[in-house]
N, C-alpha and C. Protein backbone atom coordinates (compact mmCIF):
# COMPACT_ATOMS: atom_id res chain seq x y z
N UNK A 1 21.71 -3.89 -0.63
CA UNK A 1 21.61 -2.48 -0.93
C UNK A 1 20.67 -1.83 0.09
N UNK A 2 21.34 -1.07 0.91
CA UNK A 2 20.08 0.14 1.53
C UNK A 2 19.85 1.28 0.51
N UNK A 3 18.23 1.17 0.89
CA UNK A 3 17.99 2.43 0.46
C UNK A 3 16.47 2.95 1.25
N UNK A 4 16.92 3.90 1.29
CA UNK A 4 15.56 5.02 2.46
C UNK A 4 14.44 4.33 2.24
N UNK A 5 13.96 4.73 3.05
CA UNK A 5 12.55 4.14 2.61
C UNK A 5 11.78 5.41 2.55
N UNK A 6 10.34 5.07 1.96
CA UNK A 6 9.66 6.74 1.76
C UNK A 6 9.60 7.57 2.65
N UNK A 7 8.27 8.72 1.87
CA UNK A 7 7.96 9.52 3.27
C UNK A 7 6.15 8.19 3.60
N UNK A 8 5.78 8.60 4.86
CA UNK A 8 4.59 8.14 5.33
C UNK A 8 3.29 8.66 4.73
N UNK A 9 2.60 8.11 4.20
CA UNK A 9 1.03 8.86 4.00
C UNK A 9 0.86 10.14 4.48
N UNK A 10 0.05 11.01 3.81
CA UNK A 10 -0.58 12.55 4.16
C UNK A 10 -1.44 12.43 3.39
N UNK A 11 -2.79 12.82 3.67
CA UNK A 11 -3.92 12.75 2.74
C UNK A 11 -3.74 14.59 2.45
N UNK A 12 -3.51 15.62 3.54
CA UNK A 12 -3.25 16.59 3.03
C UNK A 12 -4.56 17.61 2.52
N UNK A 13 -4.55 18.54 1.72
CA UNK A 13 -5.72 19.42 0.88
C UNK A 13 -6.99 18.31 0.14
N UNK A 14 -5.84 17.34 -0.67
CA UNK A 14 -6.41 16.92 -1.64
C UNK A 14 -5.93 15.18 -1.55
N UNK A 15 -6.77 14.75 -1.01
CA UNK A 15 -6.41 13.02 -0.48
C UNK A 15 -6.40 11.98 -1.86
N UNK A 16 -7.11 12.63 -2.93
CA UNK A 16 -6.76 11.68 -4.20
C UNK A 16 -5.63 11.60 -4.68
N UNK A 17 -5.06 12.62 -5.17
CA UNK A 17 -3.76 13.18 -5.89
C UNK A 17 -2.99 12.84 -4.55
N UNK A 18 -2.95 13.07 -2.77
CA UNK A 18 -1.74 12.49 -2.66
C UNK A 18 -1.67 11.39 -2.48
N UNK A 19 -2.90 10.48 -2.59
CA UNK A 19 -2.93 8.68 -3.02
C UNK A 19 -2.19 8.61 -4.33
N UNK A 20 -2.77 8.95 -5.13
CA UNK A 20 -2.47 8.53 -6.46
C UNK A 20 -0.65 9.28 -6.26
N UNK A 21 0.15 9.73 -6.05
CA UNK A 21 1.39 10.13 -5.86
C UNK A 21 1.95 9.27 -4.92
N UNK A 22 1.53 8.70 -3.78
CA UNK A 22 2.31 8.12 -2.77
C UNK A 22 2.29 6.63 -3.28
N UNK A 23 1.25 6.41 -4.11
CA UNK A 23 0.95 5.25 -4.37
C UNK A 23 2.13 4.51 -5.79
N UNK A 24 2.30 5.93 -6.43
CA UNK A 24 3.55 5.44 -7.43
C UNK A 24 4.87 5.37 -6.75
N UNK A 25 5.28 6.33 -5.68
CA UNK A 25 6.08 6.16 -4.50
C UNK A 25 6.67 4.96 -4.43
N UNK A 26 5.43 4.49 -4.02
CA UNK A 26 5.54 2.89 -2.86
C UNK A 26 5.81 2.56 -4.08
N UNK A 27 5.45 1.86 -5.19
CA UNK A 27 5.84 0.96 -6.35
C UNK A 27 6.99 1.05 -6.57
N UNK A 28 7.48 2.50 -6.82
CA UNK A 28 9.03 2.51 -7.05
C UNK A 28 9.94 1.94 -6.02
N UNK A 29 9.22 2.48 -4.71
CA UNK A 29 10.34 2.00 -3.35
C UNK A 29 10.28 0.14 -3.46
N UNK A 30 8.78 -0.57 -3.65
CA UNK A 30 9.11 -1.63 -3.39
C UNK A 30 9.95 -2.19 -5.19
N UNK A 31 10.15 -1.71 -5.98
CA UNK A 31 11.21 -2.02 -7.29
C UNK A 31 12.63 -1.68 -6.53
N UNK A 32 12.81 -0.16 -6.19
CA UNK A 32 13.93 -0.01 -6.09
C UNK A 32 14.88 -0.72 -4.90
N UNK A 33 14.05 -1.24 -3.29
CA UNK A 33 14.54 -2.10 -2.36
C UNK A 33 14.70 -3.50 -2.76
N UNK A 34 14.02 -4.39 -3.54
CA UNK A 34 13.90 -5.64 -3.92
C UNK A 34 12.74 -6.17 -3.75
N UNK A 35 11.72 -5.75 -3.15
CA UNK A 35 10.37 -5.98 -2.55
C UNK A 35 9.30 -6.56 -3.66
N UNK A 36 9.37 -6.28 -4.95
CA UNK A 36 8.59 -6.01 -6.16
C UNK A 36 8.58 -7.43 -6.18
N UNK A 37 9.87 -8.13 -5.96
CA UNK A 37 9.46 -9.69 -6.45
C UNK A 37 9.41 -10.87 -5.38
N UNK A 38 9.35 -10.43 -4.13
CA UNK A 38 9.01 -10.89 -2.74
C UNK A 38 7.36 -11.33 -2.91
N UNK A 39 6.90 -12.18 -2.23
CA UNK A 39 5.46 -12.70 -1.53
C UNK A 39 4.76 -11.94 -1.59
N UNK A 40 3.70 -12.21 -1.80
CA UNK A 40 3.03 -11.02 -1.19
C UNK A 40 2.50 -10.96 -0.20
N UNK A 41 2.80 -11.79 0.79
CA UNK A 41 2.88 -11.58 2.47
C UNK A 41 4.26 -10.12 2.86
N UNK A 42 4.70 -10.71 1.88
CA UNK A 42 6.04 -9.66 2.29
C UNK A 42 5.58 -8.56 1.80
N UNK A 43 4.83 -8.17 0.68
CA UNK A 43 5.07 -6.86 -0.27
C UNK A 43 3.53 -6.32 0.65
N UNK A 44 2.73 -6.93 1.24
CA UNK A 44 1.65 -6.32 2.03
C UNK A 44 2.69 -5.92 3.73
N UNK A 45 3.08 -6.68 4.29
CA UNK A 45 3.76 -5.90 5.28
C UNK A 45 4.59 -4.61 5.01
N UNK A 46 5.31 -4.65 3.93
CA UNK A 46 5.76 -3.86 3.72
C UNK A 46 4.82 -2.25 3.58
N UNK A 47 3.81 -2.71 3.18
CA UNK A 47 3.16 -1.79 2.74
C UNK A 47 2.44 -1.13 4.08
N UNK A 48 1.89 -2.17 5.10
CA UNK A 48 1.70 -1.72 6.42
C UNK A 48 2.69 -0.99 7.10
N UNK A 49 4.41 -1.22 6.97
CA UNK A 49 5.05 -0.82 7.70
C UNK A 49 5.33 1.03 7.25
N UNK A 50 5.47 1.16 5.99
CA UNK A 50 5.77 2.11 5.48
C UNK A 50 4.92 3.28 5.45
N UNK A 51 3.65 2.96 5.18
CA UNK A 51 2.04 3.12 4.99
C UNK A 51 2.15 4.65 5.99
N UNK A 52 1.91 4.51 7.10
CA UNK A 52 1.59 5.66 8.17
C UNK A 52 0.25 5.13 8.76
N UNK A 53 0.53 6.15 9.64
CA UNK A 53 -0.58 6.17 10.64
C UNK A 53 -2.20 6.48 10.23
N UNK A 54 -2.32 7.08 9.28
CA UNK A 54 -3.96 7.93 8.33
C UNK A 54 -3.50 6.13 7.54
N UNK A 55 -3.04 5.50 6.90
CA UNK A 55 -3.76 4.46 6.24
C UNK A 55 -3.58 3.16 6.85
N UNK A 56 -2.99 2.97 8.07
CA UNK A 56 -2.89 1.98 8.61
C UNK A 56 -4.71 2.08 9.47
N UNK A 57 -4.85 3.17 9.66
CA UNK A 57 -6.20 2.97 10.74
C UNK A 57 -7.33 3.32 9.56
N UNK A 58 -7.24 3.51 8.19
CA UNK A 58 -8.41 3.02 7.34
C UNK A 58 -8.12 1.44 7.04
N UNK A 59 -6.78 0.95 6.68
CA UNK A 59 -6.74 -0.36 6.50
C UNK A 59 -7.04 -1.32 7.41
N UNK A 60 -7.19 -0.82 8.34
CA UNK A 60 -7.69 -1.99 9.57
C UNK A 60 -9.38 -1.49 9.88
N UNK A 61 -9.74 -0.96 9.06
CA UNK A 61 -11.28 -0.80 9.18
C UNK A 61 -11.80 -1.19 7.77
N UNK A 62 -10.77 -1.98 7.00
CA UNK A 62 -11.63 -2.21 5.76
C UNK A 62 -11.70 -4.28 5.64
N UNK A 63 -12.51 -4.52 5.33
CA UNK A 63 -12.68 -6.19 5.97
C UNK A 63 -12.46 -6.84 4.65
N UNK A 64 -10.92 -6.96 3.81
CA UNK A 64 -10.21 -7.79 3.02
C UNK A 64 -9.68 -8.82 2.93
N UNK A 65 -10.42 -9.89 2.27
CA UNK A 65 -10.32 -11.46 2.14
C UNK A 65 -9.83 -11.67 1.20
N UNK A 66 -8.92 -12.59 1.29
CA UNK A 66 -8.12 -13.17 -0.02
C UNK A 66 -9.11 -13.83 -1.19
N UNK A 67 -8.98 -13.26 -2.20
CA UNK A 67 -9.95 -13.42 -3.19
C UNK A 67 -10.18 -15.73 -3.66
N UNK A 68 -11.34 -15.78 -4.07
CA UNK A 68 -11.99 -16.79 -3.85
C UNK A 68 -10.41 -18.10 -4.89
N UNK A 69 -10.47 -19.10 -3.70
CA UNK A 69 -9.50 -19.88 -4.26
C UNK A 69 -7.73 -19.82 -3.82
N UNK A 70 -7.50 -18.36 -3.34
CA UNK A 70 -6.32 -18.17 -2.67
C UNK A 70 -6.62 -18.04 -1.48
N UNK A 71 -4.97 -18.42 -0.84
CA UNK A 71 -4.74 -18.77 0.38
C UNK A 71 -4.10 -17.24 1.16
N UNK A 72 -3.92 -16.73 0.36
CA UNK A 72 -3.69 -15.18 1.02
C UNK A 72 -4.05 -13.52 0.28
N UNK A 73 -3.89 -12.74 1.18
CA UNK A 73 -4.31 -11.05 0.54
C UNK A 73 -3.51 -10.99 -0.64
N UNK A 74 -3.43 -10.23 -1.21
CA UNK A 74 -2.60 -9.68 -2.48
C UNK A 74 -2.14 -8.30 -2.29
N UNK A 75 -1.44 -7.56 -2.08
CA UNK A 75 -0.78 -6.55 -2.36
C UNK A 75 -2.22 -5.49 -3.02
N UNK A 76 -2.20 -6.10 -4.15
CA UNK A 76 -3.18 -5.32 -5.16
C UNK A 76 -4.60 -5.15 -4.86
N UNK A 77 -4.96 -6.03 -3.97
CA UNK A 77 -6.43 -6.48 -3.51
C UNK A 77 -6.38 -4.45 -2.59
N UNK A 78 -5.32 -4.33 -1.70
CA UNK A 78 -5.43 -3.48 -0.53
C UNK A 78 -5.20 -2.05 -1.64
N UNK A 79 -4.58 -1.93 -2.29
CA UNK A 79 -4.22 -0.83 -3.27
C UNK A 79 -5.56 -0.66 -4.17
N UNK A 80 -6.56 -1.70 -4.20
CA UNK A 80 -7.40 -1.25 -5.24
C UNK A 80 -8.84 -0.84 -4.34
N UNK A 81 -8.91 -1.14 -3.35
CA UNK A 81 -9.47 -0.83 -2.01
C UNK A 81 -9.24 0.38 -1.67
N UNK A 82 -8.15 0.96 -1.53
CA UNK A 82 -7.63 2.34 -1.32
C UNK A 82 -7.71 3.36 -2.42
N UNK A 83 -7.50 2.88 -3.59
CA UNK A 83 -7.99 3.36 -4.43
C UNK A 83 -9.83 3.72 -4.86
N UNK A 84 -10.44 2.64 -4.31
CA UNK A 84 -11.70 3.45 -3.81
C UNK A 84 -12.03 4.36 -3.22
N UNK A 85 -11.46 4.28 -2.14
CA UNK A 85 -11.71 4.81 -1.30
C UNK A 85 -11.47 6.55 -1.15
N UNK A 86 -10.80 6.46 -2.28
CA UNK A 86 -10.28 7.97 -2.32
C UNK A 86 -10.28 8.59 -3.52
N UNK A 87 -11.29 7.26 -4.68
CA UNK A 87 -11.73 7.72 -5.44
C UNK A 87 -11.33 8.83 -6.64
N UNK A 88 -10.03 8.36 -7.21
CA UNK A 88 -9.64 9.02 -8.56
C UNK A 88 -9.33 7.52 -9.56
């Protein structure tokens, strides 16, 4: 199945609300492509590829380690990070 992929990040007027909006976005896009039940090597690229340019260059300035005992990032680890960060 193709299907579009989103629009790219805009932090915009109000950078919480369009996190918290782009961020249900992406959830739906990675349910509605097949992504939701992929790796999460896969469901984090994905998220880089789609992401844009404003959160690809905060995500590469934020220093995220796979939490103690795993062997890789989590999807959720970078979303709850971003979700700091923009604070709603």
């Amino acid at each position: 199945m193709n299907i579009q992929t989103i629009r790219q990040f805009e932090s915009g007027r109000n950078p919480a609300e369009a996190w918290k909006l782009w961020k249900q976005d992406f959830a739906d896009f990675l349910k509605a492509a097949g992504y939701a039940t992929q790796s999460e090597k896969t469901k984090t690229a994905v998220f880089r590829h789609v992401c844009g340019d404003e959160l690809k260059t905060q995500y590469r300035s934020l220093d995220i380690k796979p939490k103690a005992g795993e062997t890789e990032l989590k999807l959720e680890q970078i979303l709850d990070e971003f979700d700091k960060f923009f604070v709603y």
